[in-house]
Protein backbone atom coordinates (compact mmCIF):
# COMPACT_ATOMS: atom_id res chain seq x y z
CA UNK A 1 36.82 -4.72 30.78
CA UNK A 2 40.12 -3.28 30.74
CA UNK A 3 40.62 0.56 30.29
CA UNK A 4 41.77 2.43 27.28
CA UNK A 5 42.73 6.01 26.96
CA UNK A 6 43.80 7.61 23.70
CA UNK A 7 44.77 10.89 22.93
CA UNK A 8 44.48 12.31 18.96
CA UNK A 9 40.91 10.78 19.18
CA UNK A 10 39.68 13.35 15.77
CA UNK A 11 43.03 12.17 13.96
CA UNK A 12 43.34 9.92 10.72
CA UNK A 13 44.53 7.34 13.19
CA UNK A 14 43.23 8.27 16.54
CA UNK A 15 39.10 7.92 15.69
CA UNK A 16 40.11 4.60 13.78
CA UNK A 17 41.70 3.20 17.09
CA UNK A 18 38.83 4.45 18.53
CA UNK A 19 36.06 2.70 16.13
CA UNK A 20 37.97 -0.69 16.19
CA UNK A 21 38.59 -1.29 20.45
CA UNK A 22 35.62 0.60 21.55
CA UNK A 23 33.30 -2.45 21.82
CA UNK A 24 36.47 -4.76 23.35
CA UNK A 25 37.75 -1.63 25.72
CA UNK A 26 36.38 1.10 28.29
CA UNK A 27 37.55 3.66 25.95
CA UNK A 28 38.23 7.35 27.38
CA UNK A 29 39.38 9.35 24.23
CA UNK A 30 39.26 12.95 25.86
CA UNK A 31 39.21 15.96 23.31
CA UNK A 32 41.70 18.73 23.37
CA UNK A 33 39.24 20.81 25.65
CA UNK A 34 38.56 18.15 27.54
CA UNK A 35 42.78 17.35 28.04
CA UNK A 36 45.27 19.84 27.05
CA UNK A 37 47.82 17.69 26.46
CA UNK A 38 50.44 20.73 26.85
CA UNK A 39 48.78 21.34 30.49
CA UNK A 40 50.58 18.59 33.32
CA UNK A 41 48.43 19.08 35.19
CA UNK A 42 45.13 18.44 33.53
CA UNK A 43 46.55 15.82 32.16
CA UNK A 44 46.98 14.33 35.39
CA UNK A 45 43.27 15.06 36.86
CA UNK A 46 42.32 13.05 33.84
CA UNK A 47 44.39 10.01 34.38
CA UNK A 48 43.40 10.47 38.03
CA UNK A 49 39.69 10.28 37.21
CA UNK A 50 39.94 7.23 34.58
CA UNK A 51 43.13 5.55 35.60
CA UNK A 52 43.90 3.78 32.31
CA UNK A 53 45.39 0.27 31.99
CA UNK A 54 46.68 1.08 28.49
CA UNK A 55 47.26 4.15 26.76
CA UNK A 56 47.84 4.79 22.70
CA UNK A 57 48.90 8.23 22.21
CA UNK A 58 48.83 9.53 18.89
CA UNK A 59 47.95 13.04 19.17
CA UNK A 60 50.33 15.05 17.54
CA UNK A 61 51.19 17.87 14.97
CA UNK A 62 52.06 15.52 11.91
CA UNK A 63 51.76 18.04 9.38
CA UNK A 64 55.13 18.22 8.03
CA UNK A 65 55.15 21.67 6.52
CA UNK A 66 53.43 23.06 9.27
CA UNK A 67 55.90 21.62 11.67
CA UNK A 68 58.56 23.87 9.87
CA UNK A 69 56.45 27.04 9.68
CA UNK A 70 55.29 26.85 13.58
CA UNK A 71 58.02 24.98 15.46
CA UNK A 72 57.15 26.42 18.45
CA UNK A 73 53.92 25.28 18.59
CA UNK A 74 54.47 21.79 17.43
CA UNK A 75 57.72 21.28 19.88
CA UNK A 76 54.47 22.20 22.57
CA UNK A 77 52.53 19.65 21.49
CA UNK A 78 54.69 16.64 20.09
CA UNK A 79 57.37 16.78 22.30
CA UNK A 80 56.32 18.73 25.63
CA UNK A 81 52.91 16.78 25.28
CA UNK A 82 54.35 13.51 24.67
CA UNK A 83 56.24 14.22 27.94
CA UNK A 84 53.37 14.77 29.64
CA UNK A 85 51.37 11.61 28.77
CA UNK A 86 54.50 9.88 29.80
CA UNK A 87 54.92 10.54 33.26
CA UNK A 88 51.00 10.01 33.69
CA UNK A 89 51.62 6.80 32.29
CA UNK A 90 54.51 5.78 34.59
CA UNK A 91 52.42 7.69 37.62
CA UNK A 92 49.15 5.24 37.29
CA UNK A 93 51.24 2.16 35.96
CA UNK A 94 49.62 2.17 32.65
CA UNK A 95 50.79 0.53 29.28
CA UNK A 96 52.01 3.67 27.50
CA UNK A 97 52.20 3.35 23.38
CA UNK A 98 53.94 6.27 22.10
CA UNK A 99 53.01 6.55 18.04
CA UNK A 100 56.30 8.02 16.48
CA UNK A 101 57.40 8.40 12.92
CA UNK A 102 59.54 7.04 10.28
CA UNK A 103 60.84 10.71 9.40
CA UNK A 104 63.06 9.97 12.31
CA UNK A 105 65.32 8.00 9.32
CA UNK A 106 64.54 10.79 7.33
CA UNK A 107 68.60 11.89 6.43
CA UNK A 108 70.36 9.19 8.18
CA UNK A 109 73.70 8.24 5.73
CA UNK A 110 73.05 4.48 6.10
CA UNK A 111 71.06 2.60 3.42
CA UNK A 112 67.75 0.96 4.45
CA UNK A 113 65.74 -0.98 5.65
CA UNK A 114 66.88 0.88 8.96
CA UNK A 115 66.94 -0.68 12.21
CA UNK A 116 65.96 1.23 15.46
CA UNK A 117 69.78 1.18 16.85
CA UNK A 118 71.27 3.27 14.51
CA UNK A 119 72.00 6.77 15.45
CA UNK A 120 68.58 9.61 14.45
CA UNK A 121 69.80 12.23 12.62
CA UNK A 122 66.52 13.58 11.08
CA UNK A 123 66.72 16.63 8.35
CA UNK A 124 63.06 18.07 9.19
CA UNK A 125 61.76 19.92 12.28
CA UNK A 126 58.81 16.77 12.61
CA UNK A 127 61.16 14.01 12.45
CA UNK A 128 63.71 15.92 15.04
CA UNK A 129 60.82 16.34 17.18
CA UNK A 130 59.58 13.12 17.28
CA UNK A 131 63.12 11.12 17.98
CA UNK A 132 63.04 13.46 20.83
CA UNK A 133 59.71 12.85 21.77
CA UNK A 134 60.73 9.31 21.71
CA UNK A 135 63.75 10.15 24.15
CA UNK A 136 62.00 12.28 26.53
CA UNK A 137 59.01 9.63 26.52
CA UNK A 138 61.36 6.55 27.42
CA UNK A 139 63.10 8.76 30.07
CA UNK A 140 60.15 9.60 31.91
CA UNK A 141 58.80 5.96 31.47
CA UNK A 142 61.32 3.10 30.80
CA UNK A 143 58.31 0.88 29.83
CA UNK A 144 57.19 3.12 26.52
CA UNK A 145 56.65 1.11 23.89
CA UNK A 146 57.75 3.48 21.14
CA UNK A 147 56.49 2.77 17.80
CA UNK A 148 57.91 4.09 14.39
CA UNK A 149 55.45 4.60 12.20
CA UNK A 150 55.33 4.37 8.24
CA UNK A 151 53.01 6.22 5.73
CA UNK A 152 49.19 4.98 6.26
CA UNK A 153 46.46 4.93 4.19
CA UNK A 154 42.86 3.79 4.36
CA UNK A 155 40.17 2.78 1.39
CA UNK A 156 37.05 3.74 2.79
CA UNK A 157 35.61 6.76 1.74
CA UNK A 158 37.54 10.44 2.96
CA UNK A 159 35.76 11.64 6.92
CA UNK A 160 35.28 15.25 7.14
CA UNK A 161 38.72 17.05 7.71
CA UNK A 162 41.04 14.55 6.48
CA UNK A 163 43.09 14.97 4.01
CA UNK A 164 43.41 12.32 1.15
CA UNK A 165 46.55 9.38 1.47
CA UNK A 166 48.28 7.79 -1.09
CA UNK A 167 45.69 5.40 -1.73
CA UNK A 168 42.48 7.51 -1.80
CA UNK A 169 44.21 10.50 -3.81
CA UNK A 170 45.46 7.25 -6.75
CA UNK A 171 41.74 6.42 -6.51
CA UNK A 172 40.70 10.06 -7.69
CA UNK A 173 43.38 10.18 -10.11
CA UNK A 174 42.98 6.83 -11.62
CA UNK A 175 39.25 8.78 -12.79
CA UNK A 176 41.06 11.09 -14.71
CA UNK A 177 43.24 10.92 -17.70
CA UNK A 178 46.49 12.15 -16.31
CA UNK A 179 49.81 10.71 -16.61
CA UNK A 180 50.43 9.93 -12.97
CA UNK A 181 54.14 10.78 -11.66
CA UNK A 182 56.08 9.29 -8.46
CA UNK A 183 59.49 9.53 -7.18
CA UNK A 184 62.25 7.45 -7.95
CA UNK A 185 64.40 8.98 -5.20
CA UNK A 186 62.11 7.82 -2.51
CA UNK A 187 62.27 4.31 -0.44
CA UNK A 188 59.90 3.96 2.35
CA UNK A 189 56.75 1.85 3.54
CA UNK A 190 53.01 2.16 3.03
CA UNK A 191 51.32 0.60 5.38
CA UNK A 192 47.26 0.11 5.70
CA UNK A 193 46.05 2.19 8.77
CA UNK A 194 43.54 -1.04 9.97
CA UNK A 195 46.75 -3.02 10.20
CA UNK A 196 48.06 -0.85 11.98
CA UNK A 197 45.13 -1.18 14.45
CA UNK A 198 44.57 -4.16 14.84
CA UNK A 199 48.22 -4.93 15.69
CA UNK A 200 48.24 -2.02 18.22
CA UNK A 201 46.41 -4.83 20.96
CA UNK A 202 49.64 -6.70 20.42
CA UNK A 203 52.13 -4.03 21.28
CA UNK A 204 50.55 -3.56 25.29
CA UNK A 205 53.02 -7.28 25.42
CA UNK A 206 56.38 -5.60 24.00
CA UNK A 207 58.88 -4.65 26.27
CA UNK A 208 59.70 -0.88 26.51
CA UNK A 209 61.62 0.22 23.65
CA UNK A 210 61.55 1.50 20.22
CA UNK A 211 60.10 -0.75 17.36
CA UNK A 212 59.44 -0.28 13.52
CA UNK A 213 55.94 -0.39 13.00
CA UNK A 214 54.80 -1.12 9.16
CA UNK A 215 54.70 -2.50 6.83
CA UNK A 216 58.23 -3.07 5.09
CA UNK A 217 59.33 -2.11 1.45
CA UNK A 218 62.45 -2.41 -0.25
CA UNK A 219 61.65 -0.48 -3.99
CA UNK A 220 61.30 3.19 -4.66
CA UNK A 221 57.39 4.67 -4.69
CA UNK A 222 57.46 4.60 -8.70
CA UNK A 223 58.79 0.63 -8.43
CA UNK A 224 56.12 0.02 -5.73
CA UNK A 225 53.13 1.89 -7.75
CA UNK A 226 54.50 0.39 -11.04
CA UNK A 227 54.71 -3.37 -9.88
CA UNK A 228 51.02 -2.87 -7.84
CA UNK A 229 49.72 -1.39 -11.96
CA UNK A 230 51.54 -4.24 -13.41
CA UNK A 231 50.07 -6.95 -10.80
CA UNK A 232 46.33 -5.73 -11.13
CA UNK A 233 46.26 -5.48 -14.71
CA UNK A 234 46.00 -1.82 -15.24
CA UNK A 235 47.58 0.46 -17.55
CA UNK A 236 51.63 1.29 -16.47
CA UNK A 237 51.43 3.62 -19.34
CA UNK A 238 49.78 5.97 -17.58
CA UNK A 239 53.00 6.48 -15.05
CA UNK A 240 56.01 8.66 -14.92
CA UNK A 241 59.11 8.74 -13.26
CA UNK A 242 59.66 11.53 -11.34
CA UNK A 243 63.77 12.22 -11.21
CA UNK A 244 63.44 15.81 -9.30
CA UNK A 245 61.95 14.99 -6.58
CA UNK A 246 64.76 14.35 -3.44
CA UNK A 247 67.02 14.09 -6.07
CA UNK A 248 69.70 16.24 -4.24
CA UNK A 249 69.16 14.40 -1.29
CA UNK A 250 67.70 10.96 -1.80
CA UNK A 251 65.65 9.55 0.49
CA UNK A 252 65.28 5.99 1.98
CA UNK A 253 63.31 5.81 5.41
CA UNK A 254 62.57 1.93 5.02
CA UNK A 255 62.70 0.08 8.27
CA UNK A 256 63.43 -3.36 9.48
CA UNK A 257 61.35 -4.80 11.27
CA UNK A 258 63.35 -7.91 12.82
CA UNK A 259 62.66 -6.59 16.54
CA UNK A 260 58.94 -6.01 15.72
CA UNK A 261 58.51 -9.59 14.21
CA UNK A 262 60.42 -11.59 16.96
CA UNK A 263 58.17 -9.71 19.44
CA UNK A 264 55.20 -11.55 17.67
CA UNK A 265 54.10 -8.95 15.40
CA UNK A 266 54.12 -9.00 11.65
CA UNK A 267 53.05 -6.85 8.79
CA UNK A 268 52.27 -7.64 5.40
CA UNK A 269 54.63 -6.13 2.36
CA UNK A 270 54.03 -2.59 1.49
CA UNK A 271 53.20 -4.05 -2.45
CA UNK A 272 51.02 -7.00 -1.14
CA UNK A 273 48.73 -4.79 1.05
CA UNK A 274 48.36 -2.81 -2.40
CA UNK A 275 47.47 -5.17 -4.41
CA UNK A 276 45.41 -6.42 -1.97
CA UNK A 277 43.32 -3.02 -1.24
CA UNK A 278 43.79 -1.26 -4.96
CA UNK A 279 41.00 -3.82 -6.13
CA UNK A 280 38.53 -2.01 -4.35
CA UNK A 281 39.42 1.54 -5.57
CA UNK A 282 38.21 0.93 -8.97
């Protein structure tokens, strides 16, 4: 059985990963006492001990807002951690899969979908962090399979701690009478976290690089939400447009993912999945 070690193991994605490979892997998924991921040198006594064949690192700070207010801190742990996990990798010749972001886009002057060639020039302190995660991760191991991640969401009932998602938090508000609002302003992919999973066993093939990872989307959230209302038969009365929201600075942080699919790995539409899933929210 081959060995798996992933970091973020209490995260939205990390205990997923975890639930879905432990019966296929020899999963280590060490907490943050266990492996500081900020300390090289524990780090490396853990390798050491488990010598992984494949590693999924998703531990990070993703919390945009908290990214701003503590950059310190999250520059420790996204980008000097990252690092870290790296040149373990590289050291015990382990498949390294580095989960980045699709903030990364986030104030890039070319129109979407975007590829991952064009030149980062992310407005927030998460998305600056994590193209230079991505950087320092690929210099410290050539073979990093970075992967740009999109906005996830899962349909099973909330776990302790986690906040809710886009599809969970329209779940609670479809119970209510509110008008519900969403940006016009605002391109970008929703992808389902368990395809996201399952398409993670894929990615130990890739060669080293960056790839888009999600599922794509072409029409603003208030298109997408609207045409998923319109599709299942409920009530697009009950939606807004929201015209404040990034209006100053409109954002579009879809991706292309050519290079993912001629590696062999697909993802459904953003607007399929969602229509697919938002039968079972209601």
């Amino acid at each position: 059985m081959r060995r798996l070690l992933i970091t973020g193991a209490s995260g939205f994605l990390g205990s997923r990963i975890i639930e879905y490979y432990r019966d296929r892997y020899e999963v280590c998924a060490p907490s943050h006492k266990e492996m500081d991921i900020t300390n090289r040198e524990q780090v490396l006594a853990v390798f050491h001990g488990f010598k992984p064949q494949i590693v999924i690192h998703s531990a990070a700070i993703s919390d945009v807002g908290m990214c701003e207010r503590e950059p310190d801190r999250s520059r420790r742990i996204n980008i000097d951690g990252s690092r870290n996990i790296a040149e373990a990798s590289a050291i015990f010749r382990a498949k390294f899969l580095f989960c980045s972001s699709d903030q990364v886009y986030f104030g890039s002057r070319i129109q979407g979908p975007h590829r991952e060639d064009e030149r980062g020039v992310p407005l927030n302190v998460y998305g600056k962090e994590k193209l230079t995660a991505e950087e320092e991760c690929l210099k410290q191991n050539p073979e990093c399979t970075a992967l740009r991640l999109s906005w996830m969401y899962d349909t099973r009932t909330l776990r302790e701690g986690e906040h809710g998602d886009f599809i969970r938090t329209l779940a609670l508000r479809l119970r209510t009478p509110d008008i519900l609002s969403y940006p016009v302003n605002d391109v970008r992919g929703i992808t389902d976290v368990n395809e996201v999973v399952r398409n993670l066993e894929k990615c130990a093939e890739l060669k080293g690089g960056i790839y888009n990872f999600g599922s794509p989307n072409d029409k603003n959230t208030y298109e997408t939400v609207f045409d998923m209302f319109r599709e299942l038969g409920w009530d697009t009365m009950r939606l807004r447009k929201d015209e404040e929201s990034f209006r100053e600075a409109p954002r579009d942080i879809s991706m292309d993912q050519k290079k993912l699919n001629d590696g062999g790995i697909t993802f459904p539409a953003t607007l399929e999945s969602l229509i697919r899933n938002g039968g079972n929210i209601i």
